[in-house]
Protein backbone atom coordinates (compact mmCIF):
# COMPACT_ATOMS: atom_id res chain seq x y z
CA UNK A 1 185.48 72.37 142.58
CA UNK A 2 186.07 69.33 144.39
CA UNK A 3 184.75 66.56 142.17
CA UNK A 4 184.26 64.19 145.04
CA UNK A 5 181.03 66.07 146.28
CA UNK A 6 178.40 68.14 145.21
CA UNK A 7 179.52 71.77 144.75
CA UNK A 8 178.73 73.94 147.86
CA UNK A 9 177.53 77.73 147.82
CA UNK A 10 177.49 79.46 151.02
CA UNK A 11 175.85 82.83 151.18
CA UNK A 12 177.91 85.12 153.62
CA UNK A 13 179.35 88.27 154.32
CA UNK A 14 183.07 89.01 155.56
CA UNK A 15 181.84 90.35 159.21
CA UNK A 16 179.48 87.75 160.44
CA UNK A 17 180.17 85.97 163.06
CA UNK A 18 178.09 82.87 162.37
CA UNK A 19 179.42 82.83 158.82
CA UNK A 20 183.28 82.64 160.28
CA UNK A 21 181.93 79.49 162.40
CA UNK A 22 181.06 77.91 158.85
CA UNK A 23 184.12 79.12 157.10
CA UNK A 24 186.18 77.86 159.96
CA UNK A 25 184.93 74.03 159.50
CA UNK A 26 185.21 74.53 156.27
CA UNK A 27 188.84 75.27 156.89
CA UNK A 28 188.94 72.21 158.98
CA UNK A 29 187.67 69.99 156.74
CA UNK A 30 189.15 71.12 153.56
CA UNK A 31 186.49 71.53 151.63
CA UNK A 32 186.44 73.18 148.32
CA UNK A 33 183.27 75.89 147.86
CA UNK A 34 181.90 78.90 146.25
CA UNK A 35 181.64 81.99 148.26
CA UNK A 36 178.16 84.76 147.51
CA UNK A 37 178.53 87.85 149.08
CA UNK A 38 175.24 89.15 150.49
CA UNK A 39 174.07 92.05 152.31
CA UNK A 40 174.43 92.32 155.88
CA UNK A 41 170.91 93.90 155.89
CA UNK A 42 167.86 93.71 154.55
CA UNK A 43 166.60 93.99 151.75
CA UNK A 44 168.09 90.61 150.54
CA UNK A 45 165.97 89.83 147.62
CA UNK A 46 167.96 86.79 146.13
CA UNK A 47 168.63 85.44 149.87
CA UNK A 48 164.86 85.31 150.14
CA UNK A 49 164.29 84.23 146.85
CA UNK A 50 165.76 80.67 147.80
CA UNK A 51 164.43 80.84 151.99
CA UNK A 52 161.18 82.05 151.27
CA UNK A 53 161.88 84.47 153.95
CA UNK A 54 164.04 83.50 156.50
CA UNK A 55 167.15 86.33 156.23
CA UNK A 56 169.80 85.17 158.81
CA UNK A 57 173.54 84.51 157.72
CA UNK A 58 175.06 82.44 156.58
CA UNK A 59 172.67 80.21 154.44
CA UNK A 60 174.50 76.63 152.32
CA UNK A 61 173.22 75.76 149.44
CA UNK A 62 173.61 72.57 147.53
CA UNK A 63 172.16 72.87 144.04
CA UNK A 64 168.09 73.46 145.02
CA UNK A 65 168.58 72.21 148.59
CA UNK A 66 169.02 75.63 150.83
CA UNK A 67 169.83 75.11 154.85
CA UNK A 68 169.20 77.46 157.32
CA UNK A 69 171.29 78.02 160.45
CA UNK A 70 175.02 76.77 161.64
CA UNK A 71 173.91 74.20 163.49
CA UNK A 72 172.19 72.43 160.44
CA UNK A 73 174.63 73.48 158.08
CA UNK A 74 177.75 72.22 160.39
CA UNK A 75 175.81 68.59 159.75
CA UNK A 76 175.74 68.79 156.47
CA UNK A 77 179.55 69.96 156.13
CA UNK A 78 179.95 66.54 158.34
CA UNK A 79 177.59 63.73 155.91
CA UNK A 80 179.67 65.58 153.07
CA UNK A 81 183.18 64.55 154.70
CA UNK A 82 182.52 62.51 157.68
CA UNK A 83 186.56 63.31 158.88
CA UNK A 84 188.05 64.69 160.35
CA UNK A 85 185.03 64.62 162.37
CA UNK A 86 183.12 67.70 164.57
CA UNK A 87 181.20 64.55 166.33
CA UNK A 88 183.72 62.55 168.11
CA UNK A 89 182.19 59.31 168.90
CA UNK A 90 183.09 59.41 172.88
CA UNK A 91 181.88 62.94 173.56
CA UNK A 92 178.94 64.01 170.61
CA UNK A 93 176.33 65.03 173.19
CA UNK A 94 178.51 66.60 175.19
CA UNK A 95 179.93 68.69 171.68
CA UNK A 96 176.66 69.27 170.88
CA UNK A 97 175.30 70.86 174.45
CA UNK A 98 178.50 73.04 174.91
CA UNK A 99 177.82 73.93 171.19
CA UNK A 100 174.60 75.13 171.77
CA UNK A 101 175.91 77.00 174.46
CA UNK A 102 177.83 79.11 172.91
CA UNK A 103 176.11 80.05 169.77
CA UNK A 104 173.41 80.98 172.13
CA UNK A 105 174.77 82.22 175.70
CA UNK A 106 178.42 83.48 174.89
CA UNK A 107 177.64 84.71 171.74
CA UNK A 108 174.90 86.93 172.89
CA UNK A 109 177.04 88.00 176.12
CA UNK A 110 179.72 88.81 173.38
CA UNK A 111 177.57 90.94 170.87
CA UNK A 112 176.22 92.91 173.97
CA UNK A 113 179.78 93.51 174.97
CA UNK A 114 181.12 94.22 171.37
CA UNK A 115 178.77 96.79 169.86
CA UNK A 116 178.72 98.57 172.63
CA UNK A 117 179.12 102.42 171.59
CA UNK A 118 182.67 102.08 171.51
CA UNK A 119 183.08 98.90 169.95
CA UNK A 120 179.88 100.09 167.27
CA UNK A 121 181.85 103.39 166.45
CA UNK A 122 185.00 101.22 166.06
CA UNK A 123 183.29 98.91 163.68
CA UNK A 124 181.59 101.61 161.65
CA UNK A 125 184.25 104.37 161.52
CA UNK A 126 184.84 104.30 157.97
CA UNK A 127 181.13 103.59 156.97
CA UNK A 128 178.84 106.48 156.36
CA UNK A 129 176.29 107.34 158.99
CA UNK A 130 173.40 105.85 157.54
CA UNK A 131 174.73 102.51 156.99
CA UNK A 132 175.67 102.45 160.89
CA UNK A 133 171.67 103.45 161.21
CA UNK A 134 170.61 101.06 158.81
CA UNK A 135 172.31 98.59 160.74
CA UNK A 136 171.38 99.34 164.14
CA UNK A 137 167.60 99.74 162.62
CA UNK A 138 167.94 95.99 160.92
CA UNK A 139 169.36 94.27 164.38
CA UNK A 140 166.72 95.61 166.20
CA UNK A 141 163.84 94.45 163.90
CA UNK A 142 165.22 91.29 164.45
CA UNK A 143 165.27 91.48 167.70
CA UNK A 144 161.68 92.13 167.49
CA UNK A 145 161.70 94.01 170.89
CA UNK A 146 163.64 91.38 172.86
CA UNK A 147 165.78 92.99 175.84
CA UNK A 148 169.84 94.06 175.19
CA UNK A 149 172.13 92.95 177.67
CA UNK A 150 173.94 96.21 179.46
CA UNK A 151 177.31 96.57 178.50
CA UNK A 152 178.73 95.78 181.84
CA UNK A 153 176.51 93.19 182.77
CA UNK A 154 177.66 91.55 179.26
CA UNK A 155 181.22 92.26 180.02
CA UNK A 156 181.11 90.75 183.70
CA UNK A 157 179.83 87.31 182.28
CA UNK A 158 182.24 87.40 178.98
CA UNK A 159 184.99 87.63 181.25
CA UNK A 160 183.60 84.60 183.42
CA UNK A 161 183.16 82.63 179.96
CA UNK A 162 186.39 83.61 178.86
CA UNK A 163 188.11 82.02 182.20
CA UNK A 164 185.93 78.81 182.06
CA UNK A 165 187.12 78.17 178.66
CA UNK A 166 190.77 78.88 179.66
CA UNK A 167 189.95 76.20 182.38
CA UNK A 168 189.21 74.05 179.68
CA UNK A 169 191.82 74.73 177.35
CA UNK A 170 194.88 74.16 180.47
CA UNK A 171 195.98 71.04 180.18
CA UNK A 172 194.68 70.66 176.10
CA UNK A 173 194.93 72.01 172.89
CA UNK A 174 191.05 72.17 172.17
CA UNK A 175 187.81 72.37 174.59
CA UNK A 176 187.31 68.41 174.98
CA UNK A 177 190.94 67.00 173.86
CA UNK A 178 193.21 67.25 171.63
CA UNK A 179 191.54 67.64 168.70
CA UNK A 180 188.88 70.17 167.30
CA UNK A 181 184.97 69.53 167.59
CA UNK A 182 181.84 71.00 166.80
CA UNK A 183 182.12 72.91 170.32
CA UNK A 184 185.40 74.69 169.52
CA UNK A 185 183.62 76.39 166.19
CA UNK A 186 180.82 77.37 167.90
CA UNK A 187 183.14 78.88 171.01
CA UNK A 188 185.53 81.03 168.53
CA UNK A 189 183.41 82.52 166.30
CA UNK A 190 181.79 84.79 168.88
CA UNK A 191 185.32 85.85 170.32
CA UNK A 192 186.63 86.05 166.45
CA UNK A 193 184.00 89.06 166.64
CA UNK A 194 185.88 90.64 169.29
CA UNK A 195 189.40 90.07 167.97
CA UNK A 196 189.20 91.02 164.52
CA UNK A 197 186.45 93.13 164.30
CA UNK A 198 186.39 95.51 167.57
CA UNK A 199 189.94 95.32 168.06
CA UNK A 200 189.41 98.52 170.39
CA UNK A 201 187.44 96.26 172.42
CA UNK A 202 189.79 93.06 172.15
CA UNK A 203 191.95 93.60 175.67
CA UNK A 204 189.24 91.63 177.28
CA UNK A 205 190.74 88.35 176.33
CA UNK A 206 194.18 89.40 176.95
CA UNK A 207 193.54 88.14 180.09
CA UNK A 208 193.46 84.56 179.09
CA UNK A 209 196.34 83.39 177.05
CA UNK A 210 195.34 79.77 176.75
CA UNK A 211 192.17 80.99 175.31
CA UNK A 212 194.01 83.25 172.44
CA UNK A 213 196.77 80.35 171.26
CA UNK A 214 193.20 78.30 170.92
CA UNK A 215 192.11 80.87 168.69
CA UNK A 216 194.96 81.06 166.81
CA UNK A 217 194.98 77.31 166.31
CA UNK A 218 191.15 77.49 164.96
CA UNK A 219 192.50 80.10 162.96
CA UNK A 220 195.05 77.96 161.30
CA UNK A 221 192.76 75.71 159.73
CA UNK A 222 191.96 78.22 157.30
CA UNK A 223 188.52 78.82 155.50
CA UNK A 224 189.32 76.02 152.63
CA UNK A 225 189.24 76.39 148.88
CA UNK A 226 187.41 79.59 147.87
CA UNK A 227 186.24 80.24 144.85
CA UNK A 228 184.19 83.17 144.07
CA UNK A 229 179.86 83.00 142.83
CA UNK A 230 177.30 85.55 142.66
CA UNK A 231 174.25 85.41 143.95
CA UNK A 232 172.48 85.22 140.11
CA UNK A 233 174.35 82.27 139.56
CA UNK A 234 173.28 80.73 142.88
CA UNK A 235 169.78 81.49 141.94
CA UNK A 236 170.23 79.72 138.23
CA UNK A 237 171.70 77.02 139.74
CA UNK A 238 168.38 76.20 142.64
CA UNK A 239 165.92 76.99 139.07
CA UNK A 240 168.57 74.35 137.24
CA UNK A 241 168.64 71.37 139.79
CA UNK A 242 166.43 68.51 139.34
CA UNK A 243 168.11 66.56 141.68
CA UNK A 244 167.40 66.72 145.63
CA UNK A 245 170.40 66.35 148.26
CA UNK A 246 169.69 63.42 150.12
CA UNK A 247 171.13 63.50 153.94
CA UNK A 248 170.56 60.36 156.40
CA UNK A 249 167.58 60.60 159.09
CA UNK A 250 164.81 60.53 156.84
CA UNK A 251 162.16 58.65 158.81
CA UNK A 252 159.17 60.66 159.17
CA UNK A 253 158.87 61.56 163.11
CA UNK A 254 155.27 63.72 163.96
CA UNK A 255 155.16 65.89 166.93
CA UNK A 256 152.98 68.42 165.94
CA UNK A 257 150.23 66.36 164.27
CA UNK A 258 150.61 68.04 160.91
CA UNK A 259 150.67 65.51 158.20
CA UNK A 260 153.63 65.48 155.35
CA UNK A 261 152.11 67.34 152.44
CA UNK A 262 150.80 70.42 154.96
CA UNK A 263 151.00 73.80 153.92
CA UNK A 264 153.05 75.08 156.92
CA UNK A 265 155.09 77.96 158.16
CA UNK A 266 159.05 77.94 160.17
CA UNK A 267 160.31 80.41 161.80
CA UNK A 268 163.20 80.82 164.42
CA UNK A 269 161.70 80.84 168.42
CA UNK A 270 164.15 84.16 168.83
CA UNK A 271 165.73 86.64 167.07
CA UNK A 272 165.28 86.94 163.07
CA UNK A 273 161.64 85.47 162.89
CA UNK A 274 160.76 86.09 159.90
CA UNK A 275 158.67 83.01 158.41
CA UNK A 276 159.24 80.19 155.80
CA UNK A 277 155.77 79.18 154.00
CA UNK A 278 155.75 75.81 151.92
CA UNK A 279 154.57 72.55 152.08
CA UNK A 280 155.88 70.08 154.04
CA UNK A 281 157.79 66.93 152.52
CA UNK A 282 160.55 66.31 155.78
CA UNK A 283 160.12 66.16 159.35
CA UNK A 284 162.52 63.94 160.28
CA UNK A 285 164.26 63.56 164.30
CA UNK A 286 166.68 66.64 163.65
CA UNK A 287 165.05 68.65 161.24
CA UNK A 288 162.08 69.65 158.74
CA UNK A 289 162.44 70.09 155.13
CA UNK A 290 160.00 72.26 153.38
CA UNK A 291 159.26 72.67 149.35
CA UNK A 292 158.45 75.77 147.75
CA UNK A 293 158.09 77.54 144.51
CA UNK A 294 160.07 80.28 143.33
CA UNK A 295 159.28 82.30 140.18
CA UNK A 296 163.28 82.79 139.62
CA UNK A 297 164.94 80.05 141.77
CA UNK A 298 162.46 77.07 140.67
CA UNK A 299 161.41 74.28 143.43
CA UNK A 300 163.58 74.73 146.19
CA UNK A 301 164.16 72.26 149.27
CA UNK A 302 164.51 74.74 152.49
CA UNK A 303 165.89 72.95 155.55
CA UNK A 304 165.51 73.82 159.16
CA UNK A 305 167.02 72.36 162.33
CA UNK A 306 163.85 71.15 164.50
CA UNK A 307 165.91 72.74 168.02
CA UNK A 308 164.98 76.87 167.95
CA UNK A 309 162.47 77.01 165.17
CA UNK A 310 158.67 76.70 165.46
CA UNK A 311 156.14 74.33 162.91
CA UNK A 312 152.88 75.54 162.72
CA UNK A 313 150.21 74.40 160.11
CA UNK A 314 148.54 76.57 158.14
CA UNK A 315 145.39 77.67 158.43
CA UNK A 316 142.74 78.82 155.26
């Protein structure tokens, strides 16, 4: 591994969407890191064994210190190896609100349009029935009874997104200039779904060019310096670490009125909200840190992004 930082552990699987965004800026920034393969549904007993419970992919791991969603993780890829950088200096908000964008709005308008029955019998042709149920059963627990966008309505506005980023992309090589930012990631993955993945379904963004020469220049970058872990090995590793990952933005910042040293719960506002309990040692301006014991992974550090996830105190 790359002896000039701490070894990283992601916890993916090939066909997630949100784990290509990671892989992809890992590309980017040449990073060196060990790959765990975990299931695409639950159960996910080792996955949980270092959350506490939240099951969404991909999870990073740096020794005891896990971190939950992209957004997080994509600032911890960016302390570890500050360039080239997914913040440029000029336009960071601006990254950051088109980011959010499309990890939220295009990739849900995407997902709609992709696993549509076509695109779903595409994807699990070679799988055996039940898996394809298991799946379908898993996505809609986590979609705890949230609505499903119709496959044309998803289809009319991924064409619209898809021409708003060629708009973008006309006169440039990436979304805001000529190089890569966080934005860009969080744009391709959802489409990578599409290309790679539903194939049957991919014609829809034959329709803008600039927007498939982007792709293949995200694709370019790579997905860095593999090397392969397994998921016991992760879990010795958390039970091993004495040591705690430290990131900047540490200042304690209270909006809830919960004290540091709370027993608390975190879950996600949407989609996958399965809860976190520990107590709470971080709440910082970007995101809360909570410690927790494991019988097989030891203390772990579990890290949440304060935008899309709910604090709430716990109550005896």
């Amino acid at each position: 591994m790359n002896t000039d930082t701490p070894d990283i552990v992601l916890h993916h699987y090939p066909l997630s969407p949100f784990a290509e965004k990671v892989r992809a800026v890992l590309g980017f920034k040449q990073l060196a890191w060990k790959s765990v393969i975990i299931p695409a549904v639950m159960p996910k007993p080792d996955v949980v064994a270092l959350t506490g419970g939240y099951r969404k992919t991909p999870i990073l791991q740096i020794g005891r210190d896990v971190y939950c969603d992209t957004a997080l993780i994509c600032d911890v890829l960016e302390h570890l190896k500050p360039s080239p950088t997914l913040y440029p200096a000029e336009q960071k908000g601006l990254a950051r609100v088109l980011a959010q964008w499309a990890d939220t709005t295009l990739f849900w308008a995407a997902m709609a349009y992709s696993f549509q029955p076509k695109g779903a019998a595409a994807l699990f042709a070679d799988a055996a029935p039940e898996a394809a149920q298991a799946f379908g059963a898993d996505r809609a627990a986590m979609r705890g009874g949230a609505a499903r966008q119709f496959p044309g309505d998803a289809a009319a506005a991924y064409k619209s997104y898809l021409r708003r980023l060629a708009d973008m992309l006309e006169s440039q090589d990436y979304l805001l200039g000529e190089a890569p930012c966080i934005a860009d990631f969080a744009a391709y993955h959802p489409l990578w779904f599409t290309r790679t993945q539903v194939p049957v379904l991919a014609d829809i963004l034959s329709s803008t060019p600039a927007v498939l020469a982007w792709m293949d220049r995200i694709q370019a970058f790579g997905h860095g310096n593999i090397h392969k872990f397994s998921s016991g090995d992760a879990i010795a590793l958390s039970a091993a670490s004495t040591e705690s990952f430290a990131l900047h933005d540490s200042r304690f910042q209270d909006e809830h009125g919960i004290p540091l040293g709370s027993q608390v719960t975190i879950s996600a506002e949407s989609f996958g909200t399965e809860t976190t309990q520990g107590e709470l040692i971080g709440a910082s301006r970007t995101r809360y840190t909570l410690q927790r014991q494991d019988a097989r992974a030891g203390t772990v550090l579990v890290h949440f992004p304060r935008i899309g996830y709910v604090l709430k105190k716990v109550t005896v």
